[in-house]
N, C-alpha and C. Protein backbone atom coordinates (compact mmCIF):
# COMPACT_ATOMS: atom_id res chain seq x y z
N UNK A 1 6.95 -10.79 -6.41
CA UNK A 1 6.77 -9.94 -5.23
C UNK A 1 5.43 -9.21 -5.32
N UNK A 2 5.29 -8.93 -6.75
CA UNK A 2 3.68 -7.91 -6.49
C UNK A 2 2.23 -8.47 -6.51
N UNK A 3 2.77 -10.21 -6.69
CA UNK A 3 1.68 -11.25 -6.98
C UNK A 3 1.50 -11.15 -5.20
N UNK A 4 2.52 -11.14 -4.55
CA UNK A 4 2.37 -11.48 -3.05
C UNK A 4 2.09 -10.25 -1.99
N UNK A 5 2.47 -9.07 -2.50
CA UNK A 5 1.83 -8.23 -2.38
C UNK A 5 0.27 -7.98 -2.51
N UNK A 6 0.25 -8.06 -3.70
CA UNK A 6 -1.40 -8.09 -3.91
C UNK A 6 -2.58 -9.39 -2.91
N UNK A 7 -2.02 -10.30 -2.94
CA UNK A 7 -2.49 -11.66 -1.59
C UNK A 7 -2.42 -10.96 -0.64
N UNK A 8 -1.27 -10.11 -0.02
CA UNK A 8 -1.35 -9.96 1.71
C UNK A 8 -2.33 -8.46 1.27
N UNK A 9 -2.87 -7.67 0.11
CA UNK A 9 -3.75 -6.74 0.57
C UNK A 9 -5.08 -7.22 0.51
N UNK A 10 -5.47 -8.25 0.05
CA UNK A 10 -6.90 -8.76 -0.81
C UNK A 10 -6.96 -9.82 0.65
N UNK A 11 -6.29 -10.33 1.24
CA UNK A 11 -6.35 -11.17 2.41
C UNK A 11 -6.63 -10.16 3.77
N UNK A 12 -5.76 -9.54 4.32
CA UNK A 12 -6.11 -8.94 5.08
C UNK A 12 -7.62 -7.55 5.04
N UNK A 13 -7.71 -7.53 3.40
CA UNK A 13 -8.82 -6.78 3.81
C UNK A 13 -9.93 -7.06 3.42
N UNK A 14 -9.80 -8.49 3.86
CA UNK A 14 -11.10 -9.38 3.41
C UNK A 14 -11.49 -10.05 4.91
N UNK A 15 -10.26 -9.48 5.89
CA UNK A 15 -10.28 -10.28 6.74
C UNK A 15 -10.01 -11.87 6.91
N UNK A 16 -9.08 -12.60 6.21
CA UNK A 16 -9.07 -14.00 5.85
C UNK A 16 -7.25 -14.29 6.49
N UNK A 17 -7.52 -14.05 8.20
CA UNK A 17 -6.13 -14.27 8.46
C UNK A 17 -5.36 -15.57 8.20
N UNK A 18 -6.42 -16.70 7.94
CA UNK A 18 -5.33 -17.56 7.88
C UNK A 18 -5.17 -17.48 5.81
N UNK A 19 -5.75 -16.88 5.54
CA UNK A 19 -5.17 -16.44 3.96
C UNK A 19 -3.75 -15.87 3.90
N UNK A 20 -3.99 -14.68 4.64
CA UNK A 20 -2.60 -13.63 4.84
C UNK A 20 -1.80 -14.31 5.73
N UNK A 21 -1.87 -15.31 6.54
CA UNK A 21 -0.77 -15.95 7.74
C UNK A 21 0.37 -17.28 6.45
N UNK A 22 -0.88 -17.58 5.76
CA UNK A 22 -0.12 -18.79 4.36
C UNK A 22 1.10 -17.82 3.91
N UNK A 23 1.30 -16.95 3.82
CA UNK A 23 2.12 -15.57 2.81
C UNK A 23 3.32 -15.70 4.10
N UNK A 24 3.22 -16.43 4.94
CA UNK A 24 4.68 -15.76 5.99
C UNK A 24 5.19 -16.82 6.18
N UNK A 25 6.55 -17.21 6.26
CA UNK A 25 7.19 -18.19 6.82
C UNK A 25 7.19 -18.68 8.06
N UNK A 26 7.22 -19.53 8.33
CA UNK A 26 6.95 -20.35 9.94
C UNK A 26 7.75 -19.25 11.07
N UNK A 27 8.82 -19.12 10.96
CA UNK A 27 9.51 -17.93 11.92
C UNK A 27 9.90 -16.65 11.32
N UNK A 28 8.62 -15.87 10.40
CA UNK A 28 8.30 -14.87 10.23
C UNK A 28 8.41 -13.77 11.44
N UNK A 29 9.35 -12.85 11.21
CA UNK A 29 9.34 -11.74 12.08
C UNK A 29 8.59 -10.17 11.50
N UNK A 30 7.26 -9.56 12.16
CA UNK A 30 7.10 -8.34 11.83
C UNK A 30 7.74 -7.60 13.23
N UNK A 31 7.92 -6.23 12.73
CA UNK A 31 8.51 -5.51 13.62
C UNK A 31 8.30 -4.36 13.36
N UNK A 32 7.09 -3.80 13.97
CA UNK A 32 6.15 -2.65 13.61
C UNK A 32 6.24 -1.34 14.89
N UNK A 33 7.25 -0.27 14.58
CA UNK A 33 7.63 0.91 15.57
C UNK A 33 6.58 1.48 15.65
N UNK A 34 5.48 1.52 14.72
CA UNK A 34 4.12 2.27 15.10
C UNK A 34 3.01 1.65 16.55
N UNK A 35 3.45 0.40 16.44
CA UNK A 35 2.68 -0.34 17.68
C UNK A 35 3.89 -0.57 18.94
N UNK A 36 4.59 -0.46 18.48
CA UNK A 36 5.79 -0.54 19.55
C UNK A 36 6.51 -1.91 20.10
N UNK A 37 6.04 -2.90 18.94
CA UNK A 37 6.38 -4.51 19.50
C UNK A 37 6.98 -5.00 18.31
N UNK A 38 7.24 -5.90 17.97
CA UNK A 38 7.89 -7.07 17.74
C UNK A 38 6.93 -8.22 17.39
N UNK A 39 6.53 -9.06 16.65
CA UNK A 39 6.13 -10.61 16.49
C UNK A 39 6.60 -11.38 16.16
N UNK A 40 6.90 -12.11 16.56
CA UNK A 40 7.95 -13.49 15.52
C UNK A 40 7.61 -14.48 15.93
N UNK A 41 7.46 -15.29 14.50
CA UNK A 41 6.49 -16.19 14.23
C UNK A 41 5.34 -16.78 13.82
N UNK A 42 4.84 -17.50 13.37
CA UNK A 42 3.34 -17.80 12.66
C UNK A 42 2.60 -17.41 13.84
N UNK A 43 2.56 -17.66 15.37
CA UNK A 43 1.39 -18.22 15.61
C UNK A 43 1.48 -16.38 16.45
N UNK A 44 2.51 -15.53 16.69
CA UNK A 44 2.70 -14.02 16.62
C UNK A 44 1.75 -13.45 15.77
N UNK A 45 2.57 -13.84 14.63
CA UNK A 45 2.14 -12.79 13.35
C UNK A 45 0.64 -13.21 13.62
N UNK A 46 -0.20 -14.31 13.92
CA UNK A 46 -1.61 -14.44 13.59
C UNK A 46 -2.23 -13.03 15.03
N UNK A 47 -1.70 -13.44 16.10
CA UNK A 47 -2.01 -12.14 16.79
C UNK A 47 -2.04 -10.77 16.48
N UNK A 48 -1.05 -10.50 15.21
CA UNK A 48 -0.77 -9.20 14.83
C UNK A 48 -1.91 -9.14 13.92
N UNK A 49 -2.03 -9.92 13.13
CA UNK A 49 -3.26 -9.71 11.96
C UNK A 49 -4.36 -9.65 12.87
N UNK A 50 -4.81 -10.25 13.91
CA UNK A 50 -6.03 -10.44 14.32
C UNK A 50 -6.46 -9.36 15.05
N UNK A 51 -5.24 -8.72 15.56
CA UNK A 51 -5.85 -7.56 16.21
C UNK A 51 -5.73 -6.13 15.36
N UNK A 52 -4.42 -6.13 14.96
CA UNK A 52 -4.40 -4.63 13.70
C UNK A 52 -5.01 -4.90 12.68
N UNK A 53 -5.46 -5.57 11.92
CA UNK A 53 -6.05 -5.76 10.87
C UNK A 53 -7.63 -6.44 10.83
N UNK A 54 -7.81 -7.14 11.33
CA UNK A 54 -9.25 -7.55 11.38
C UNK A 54 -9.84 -6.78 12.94
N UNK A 55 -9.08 -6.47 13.97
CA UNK A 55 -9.53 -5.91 14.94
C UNK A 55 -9.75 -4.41 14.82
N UNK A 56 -9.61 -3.80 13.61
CA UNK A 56 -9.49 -2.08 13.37
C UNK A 56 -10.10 -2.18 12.44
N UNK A 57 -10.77 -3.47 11.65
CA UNK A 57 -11.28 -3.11 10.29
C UNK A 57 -10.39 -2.71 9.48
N UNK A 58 -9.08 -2.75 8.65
CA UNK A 58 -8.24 -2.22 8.26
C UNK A 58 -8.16 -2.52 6.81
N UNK A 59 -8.67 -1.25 6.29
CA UNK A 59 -8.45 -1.61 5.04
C UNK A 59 -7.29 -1.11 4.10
N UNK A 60 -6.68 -1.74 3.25
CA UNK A 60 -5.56 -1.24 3.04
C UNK A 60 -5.05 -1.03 1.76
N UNK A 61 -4.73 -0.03 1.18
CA UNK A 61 -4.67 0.02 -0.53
C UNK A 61 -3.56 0.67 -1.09
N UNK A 62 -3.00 0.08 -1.84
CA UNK A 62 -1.49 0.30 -2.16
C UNK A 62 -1.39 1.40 -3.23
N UNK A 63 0.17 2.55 -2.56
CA UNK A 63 0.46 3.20 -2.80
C UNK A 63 1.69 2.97 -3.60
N UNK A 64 2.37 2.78 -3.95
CA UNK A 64 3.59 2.11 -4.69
C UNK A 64 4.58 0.81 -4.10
N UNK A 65 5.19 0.25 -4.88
CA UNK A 65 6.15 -0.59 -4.55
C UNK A 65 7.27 -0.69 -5.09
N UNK A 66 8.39 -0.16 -4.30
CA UNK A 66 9.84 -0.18 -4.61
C UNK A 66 10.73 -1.63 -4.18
N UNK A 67 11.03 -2.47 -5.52
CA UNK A 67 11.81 -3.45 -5.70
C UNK A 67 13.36 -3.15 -5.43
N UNK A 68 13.75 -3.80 -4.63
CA UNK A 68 14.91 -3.59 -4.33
C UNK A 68 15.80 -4.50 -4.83
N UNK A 69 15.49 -5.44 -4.58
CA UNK A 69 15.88 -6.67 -5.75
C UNK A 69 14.99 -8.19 -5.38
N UNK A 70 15.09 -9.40 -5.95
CA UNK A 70 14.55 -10.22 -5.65
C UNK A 70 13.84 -10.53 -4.34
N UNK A 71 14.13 -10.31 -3.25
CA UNK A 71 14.23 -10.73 -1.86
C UNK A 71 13.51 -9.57 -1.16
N UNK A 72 13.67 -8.40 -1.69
CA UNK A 72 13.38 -6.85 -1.07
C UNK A 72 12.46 -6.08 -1.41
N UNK A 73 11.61 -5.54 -1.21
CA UNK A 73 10.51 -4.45 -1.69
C UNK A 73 9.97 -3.50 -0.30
N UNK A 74 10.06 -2.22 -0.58
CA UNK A 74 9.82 -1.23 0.29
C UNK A 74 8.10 -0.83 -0.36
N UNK A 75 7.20 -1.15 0.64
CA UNK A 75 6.29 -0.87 0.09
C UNK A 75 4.93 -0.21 0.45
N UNK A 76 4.75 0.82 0.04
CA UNK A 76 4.23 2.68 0.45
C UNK A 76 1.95 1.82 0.79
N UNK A 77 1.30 1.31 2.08
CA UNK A 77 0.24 1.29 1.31
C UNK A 77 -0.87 2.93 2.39
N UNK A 78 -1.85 2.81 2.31
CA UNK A 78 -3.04 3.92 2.31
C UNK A 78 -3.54 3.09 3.27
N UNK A 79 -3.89 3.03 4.94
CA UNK A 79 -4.54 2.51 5.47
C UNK A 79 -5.78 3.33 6.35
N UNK A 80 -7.00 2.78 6.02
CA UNK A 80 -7.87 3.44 7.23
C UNK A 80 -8.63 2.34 7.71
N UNK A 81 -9.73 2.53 8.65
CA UNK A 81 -9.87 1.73 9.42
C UNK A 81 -10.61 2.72 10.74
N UNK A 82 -10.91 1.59 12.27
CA UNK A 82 -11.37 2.11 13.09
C UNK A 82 -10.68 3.11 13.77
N UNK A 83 -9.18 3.15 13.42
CA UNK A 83 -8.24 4.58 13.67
C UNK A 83 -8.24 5.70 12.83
N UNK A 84 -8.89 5.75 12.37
CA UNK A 84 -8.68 6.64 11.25
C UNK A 84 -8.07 6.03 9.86
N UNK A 85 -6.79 7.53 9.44
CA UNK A 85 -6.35 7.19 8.25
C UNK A 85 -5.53 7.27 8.40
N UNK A 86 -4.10 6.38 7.54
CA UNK A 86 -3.02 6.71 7.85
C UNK A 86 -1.64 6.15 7.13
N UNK A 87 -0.79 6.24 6.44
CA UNK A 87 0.08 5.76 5.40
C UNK A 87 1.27 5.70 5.87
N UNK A 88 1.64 4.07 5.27
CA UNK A 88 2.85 3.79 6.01
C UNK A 88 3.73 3.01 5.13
N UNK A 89 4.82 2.26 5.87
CA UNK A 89 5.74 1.45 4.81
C UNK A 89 5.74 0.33 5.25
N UNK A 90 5.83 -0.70 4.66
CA UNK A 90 6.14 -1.99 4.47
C UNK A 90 7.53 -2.75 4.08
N UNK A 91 8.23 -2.34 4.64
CA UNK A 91 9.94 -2.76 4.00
C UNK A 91 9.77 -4.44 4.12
N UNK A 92 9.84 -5.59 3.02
CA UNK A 92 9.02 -6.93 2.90
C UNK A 92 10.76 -7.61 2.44
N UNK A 93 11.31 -8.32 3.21
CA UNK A 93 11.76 -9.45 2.95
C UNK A 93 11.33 -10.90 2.79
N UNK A 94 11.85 -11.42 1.86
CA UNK A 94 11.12 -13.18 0.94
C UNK A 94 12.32 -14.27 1.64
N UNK A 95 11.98 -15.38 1.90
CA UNK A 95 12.85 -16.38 2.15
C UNK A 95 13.04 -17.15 0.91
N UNK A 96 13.76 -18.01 0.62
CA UNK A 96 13.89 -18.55 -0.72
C UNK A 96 12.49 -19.04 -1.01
N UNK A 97 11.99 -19.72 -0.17
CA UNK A 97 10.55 -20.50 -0.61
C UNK A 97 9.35 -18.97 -1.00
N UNK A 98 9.74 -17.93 -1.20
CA UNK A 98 9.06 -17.15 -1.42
C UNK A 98 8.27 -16.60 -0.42
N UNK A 99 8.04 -16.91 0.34
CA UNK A 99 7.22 -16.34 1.85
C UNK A 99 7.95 -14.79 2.55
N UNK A 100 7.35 -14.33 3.44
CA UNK A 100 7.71 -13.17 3.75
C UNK A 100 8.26 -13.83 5.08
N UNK A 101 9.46 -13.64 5.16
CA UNK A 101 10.52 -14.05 6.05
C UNK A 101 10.34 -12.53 7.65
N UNK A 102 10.48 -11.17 6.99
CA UNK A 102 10.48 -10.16 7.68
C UNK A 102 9.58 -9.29 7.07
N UNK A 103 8.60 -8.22 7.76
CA UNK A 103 8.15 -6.82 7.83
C UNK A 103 8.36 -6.05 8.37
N UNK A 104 9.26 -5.16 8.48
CA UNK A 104 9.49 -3.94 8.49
C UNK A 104 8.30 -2.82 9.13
N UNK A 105 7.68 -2.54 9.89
CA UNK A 105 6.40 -1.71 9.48
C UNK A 105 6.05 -0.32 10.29
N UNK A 106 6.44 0.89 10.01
CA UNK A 106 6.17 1.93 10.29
C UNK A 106 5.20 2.89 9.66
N UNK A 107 4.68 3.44 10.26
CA UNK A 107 3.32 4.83 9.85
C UNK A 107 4.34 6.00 9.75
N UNK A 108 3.84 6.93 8.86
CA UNK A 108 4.07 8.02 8.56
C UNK A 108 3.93 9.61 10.01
């Protein structure tokens, strides 16, 4: 989990969406209350990276990660960017093939 963790922060803040889009399962759902939508899916989630993350400049640097068990990690990172600054959670479900099946994603 923290090997894949570390990929989706070094990807997205390198800007390398189809780096960070490899890390999600084909019907990957994020579901982010800070933006107020929903994505599901690869070709979603690439909209979500392209605009919150490479469209804000978003750089992002991790604050802890709570293992919940194999499948689960709640995870705290430090984001700033063309919005400012701002810290949030990452609640990260894995599908068996290891990919991030669900994100979770709210700001503080």
């Amino acid at each position: 989990m923290q090997e894949l963790i570390k990929n989706f922060i070094e990807t997205t803040n390198a800007g390398d969406v189809a780096g960070a889009l490899s890390l999600f399962a084909p019907d990957a759902i994020i579901d982010d209350v800070s933006v107020g939508d929903t994505f599901v899916g690869r070709d979603s989630v690439r909209l979500y990276l392209e605009r919150f993350f490479v469209g804000y400049h978003t750089c992002s640097k991790l604050v802890s990660i709570k293992t919940i068990d194999d499948v689960h990690a709640n995870v705290r990172l430090d984001f700033t960017g063309d919005f400012g600054h701002e810290v949030g959670t990452l609640k990260i479900t894995l599908n068996a093939d290891g990919l991030i099946a669900r994100a979770d994603a709210d700001l503080d």
